[in-house]
Protein backbone atom coordinates (compact mmCIF):
# COMPACT_ATOMS: atom_id res chain seq x y z
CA UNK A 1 160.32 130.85 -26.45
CA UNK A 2 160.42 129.28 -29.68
CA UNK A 3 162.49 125.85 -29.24
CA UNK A 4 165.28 125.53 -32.61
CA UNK A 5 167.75 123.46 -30.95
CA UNK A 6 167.12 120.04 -28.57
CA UNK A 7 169.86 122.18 -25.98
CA UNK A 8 167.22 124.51 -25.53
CA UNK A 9 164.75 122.38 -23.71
CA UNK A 10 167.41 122.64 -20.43
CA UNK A 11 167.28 126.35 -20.03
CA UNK A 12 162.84 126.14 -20.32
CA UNK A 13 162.89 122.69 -17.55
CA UNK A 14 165.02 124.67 -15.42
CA UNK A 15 162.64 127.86 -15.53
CA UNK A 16 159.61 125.69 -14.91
CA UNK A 17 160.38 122.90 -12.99
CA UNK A 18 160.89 122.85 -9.31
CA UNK A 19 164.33 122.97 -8.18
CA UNK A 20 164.33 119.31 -6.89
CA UNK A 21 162.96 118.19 -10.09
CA UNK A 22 165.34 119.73 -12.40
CA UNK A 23 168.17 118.93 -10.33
CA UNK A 24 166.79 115.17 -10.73
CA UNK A 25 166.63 114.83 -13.95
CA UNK A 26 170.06 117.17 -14.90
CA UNK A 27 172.26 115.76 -12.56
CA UNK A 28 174.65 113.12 -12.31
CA UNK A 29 176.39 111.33 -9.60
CA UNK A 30 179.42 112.69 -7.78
CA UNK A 31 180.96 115.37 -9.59
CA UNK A 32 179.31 114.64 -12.09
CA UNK A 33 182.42 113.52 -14.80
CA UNK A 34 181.05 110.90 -16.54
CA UNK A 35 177.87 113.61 -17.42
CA UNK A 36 180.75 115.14 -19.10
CA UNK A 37 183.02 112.92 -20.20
CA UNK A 38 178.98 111.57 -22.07
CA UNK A 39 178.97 115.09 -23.69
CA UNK A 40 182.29 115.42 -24.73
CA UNK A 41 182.24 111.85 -26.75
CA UNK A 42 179.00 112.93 -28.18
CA UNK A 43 180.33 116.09 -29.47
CA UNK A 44 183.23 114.31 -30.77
CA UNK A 45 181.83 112.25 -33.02
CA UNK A 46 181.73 113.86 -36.57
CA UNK A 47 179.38 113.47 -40.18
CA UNK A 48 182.08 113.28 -43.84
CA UNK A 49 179.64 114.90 -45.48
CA UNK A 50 180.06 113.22 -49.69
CA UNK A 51 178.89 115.83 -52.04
CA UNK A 52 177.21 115.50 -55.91
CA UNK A 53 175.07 112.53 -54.06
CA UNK A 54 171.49 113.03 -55.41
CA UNK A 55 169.58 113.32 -51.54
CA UNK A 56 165.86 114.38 -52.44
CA UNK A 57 164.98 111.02 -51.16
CA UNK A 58 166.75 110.08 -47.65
CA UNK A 59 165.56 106.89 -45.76
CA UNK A 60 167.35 106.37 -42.31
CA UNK A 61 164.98 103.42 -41.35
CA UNK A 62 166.68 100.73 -39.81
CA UNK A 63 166.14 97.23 -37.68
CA UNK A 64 166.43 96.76 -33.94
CA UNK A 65 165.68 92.72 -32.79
CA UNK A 66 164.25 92.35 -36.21
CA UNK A 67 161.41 95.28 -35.71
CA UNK A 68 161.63 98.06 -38.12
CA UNK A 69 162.60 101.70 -36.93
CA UNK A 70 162.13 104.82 -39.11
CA UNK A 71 165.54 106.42 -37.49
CA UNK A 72 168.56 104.74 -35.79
CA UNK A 73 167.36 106.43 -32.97
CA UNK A 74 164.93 105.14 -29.65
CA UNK A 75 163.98 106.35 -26.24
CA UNK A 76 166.03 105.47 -23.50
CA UNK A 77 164.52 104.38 -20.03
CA UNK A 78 163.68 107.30 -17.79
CA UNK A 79 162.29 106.95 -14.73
CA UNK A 80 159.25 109.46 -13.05
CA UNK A 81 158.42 111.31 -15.93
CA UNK A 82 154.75 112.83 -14.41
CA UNK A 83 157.53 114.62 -12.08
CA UNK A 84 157.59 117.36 -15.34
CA UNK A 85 153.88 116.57 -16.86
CA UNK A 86 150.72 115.55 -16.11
CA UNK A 87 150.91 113.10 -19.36
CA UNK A 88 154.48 111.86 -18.48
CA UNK A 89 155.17 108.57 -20.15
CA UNK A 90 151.84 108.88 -22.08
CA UNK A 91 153.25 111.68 -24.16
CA UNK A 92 156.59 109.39 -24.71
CA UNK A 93 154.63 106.35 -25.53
CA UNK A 94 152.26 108.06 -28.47
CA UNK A 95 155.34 110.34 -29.36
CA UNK A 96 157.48 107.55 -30.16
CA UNK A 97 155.06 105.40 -31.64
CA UNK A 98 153.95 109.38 -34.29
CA UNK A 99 157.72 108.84 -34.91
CA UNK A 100 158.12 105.18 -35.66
CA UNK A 101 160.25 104.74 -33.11
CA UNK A 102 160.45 102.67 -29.96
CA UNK A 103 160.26 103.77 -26.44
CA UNK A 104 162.10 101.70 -23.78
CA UNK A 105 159.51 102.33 -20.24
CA UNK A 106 161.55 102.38 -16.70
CA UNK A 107 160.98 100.02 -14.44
CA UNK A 108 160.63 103.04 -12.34
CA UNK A 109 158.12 104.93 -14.24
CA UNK A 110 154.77 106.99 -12.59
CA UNK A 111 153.05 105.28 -15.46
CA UNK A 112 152.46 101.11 -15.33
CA UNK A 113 153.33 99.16 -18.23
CA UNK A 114 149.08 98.34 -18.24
CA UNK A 115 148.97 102.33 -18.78
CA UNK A 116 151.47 102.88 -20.93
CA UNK A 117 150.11 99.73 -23.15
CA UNK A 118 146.56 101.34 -23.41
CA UNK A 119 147.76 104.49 -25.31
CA UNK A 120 148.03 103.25 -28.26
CA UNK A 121 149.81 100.99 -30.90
CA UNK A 122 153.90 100.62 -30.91
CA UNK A 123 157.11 98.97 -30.27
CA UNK A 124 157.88 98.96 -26.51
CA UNK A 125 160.76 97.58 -24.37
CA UNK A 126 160.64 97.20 -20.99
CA UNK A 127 164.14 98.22 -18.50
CA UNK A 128 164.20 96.12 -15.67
CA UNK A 129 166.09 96.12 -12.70
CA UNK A 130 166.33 93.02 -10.32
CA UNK A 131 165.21 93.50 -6.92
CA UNK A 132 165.71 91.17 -4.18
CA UNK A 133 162.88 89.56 -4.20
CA UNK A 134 162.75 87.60 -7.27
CA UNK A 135 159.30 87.09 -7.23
CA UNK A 136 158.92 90.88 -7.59
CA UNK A 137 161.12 90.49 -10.78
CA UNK A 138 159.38 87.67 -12.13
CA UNK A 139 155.57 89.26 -11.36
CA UNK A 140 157.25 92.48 -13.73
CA UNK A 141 158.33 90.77 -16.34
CA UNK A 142 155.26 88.88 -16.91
CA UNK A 143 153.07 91.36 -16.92
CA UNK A 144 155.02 93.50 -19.30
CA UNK A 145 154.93 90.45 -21.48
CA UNK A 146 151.06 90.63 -21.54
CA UNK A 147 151.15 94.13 -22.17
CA UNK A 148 152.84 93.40 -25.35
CA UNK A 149 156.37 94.93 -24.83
CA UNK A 150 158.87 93.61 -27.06
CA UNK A 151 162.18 93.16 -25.13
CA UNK A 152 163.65 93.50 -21.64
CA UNK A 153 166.51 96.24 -21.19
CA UNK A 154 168.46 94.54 -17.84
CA UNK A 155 170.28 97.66 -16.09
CA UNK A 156 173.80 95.92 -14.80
CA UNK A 157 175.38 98.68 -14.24
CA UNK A 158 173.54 100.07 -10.68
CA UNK A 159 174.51 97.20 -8.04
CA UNK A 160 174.94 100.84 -5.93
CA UNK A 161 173.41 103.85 -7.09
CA UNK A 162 175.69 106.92 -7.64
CA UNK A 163 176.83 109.55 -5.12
CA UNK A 164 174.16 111.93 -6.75
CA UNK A 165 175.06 115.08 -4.54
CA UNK A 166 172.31 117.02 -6.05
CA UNK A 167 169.71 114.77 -4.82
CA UNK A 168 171.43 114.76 -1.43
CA UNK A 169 171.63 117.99 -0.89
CA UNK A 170 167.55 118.51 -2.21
CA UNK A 171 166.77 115.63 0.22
CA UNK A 172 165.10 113.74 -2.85
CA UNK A 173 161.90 111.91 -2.56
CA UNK A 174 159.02 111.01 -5.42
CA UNK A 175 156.37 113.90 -4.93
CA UNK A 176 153.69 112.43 -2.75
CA UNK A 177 150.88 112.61 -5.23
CA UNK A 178 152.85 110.14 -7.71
CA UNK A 179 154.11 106.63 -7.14
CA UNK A 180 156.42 104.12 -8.55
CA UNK A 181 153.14 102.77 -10.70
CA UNK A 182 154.99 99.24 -11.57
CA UNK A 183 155.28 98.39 -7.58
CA UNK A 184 151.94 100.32 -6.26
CA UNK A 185 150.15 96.49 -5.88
CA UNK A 186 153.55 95.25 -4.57
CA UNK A 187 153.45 97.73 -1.88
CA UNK A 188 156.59 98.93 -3.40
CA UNK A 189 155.53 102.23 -4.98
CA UNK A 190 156.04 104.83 -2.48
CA UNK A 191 159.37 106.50 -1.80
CA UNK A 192 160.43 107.44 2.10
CA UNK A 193 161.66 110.51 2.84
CA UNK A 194 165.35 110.35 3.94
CA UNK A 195 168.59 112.37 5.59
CA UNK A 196 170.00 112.10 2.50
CA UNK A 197 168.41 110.70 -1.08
CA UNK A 198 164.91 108.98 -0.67
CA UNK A 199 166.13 107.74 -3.84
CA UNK A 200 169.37 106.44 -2.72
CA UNK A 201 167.48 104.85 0.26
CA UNK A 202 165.15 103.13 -1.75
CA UNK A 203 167.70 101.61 -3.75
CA UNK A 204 169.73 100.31 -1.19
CA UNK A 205 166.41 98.68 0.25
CA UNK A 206 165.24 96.99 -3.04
CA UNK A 207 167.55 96.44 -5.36
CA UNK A 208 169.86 93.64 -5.50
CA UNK A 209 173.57 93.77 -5.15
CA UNK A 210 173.92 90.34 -5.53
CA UNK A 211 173.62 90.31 -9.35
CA UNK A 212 175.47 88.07 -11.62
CA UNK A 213 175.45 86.48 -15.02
CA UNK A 214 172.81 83.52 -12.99
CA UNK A 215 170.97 86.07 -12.92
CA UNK A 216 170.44 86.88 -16.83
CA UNK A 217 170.22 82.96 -17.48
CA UNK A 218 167.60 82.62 -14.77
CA UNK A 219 165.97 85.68 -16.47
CA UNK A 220 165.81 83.71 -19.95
CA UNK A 221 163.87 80.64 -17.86
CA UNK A 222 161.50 83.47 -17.33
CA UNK A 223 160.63 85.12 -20.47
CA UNK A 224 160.09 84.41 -24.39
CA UNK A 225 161.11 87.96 -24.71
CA UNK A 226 164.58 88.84 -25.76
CA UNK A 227 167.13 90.07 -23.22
CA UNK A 228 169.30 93.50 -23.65
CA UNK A 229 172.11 93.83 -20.97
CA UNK A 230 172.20 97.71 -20.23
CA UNK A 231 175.09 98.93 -18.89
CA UNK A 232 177.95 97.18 -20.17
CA UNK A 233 180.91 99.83 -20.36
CA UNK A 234 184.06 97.49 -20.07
CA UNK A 235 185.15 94.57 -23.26
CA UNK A 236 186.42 92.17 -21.02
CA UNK A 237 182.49 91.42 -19.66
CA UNK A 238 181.32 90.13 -22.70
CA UNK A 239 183.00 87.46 -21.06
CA UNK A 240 181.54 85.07 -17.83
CA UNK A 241 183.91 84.94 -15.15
CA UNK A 242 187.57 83.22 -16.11
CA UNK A 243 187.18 84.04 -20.07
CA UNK A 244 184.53 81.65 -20.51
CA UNK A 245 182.91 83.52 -23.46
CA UNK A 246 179.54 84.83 -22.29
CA UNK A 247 175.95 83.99 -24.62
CA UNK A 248 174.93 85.71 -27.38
CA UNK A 249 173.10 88.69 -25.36
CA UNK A 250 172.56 91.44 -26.86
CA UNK A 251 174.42 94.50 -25.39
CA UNK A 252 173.37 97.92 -24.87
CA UNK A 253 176.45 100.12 -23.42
């Protein structure tokens, strides 16, 4: 099948991939409205074309933290990508680097940020999510500092992880031949099997419900690297608790 639209890719992972693995990455949480309600404000945004413009030259680069892109566009965290390929974040990392663009790795990736480093030159950030053990968090961030990633994308937005019902109902769990590559020397790599979501599980092992905006300014003590708060969705947080206007993070809804 010869790919002409980005839609297409859907209907070729769904023939190939198992049905677990499809369902993982195609899913949402619950019934799945804010997958939709994503699509919908996607679709509704619209180009005003302006004619008699002369166009034979176009240049869309642009500036994200002061680093220069060659499109307004970058790679958004996603986690387990060897789950599809063989190469998983690999192919992302030199793919994004052919297109002058940068490639944000999860924290959850099946490729470390040591791994991911080695492939080649480019602009990497780094998405982190804050476990409860801090020195987990801090061990991370260091070493994707030394790798010679660029920023940290902090996910605020998962104190609980979604009701995904597709991973329930697949009884989820990381394919035993890959591992959470970040936490394999933390002896945090591997992913139980569960009733439910060995995803779900995991989360509500490891991550950190506790997180607040002490949090982001112990995060600063921690890194030179700048800090992109992922998940922001409502105005009013800009704000610390009682309107006390928050610092100047950067934001990433």
């Amino acid at each position: 099948m010869e790919v002409t639209n980005v839609t297409e890719y859907q209907a070729i992972a769904k023939e190939k991939l198992p049905k677990m693995i499809y369902d993982y990455y195609a899913s949402g949480a619950e019934d799945q409205w804010t997958l939709e309600e994503n699509r919908n404000a996607f679709a509704r945004i619209l180009f005003r074309p302006r004619i008699l413009i002369d166009v034979s030259k176009i240049d869309m680069t642009t500036t994200i933290l002061g680093f220069k892109l060659s499109m307004p566009i970058m790679i958004a965290p996603t986690a387990m990508q060897k789950m599809a390929h063989p190469d998983g974040e690999y192919a992302t990392a030199r793919a994004a680097s052919a297109a002058g663009t940068i490639m944000t790795l999860s924290s959850w990736a099946t490729s470390s940020v040591e791994e991911v480093a080695s492939t080649g030159p480019g602009i990497r950030f780094f998405q982190l999510y804050v476990y409860k053990d801090r020195n987990v968090v801090a061990q991370l961030v260091r070493r994707a500092e030394r790798a010679g990633f660029k920023a940290i994308a902090l996910t605020v937005d998962t104190p609980r992880l979604g009701r995904r019902e597709a991973d329930i109902k697949n009884r989820f769990t990381l394919p035993p031949f890959l591992t959470l590559k970040n936490f394999e020397g933390l002896d945090l790599g591997k992913m139980d099997e569960a009733n439910d979501s060995g995803l779900a599980s995991y989360v509500a092992g490891q991550i950190d419900r506790t997180l607040s905006w002490k949090d982001v300014k112990w995060l600063q003590t921690i890194t030179t690297m700048p800090i992109l708060v992922k998940g922001v969705i409502t105005a009013e947080d800009r704000t610390e608790p009682g309107g006390v206007p928050g610092p100047p993070w950067n934001f990433a809804a």
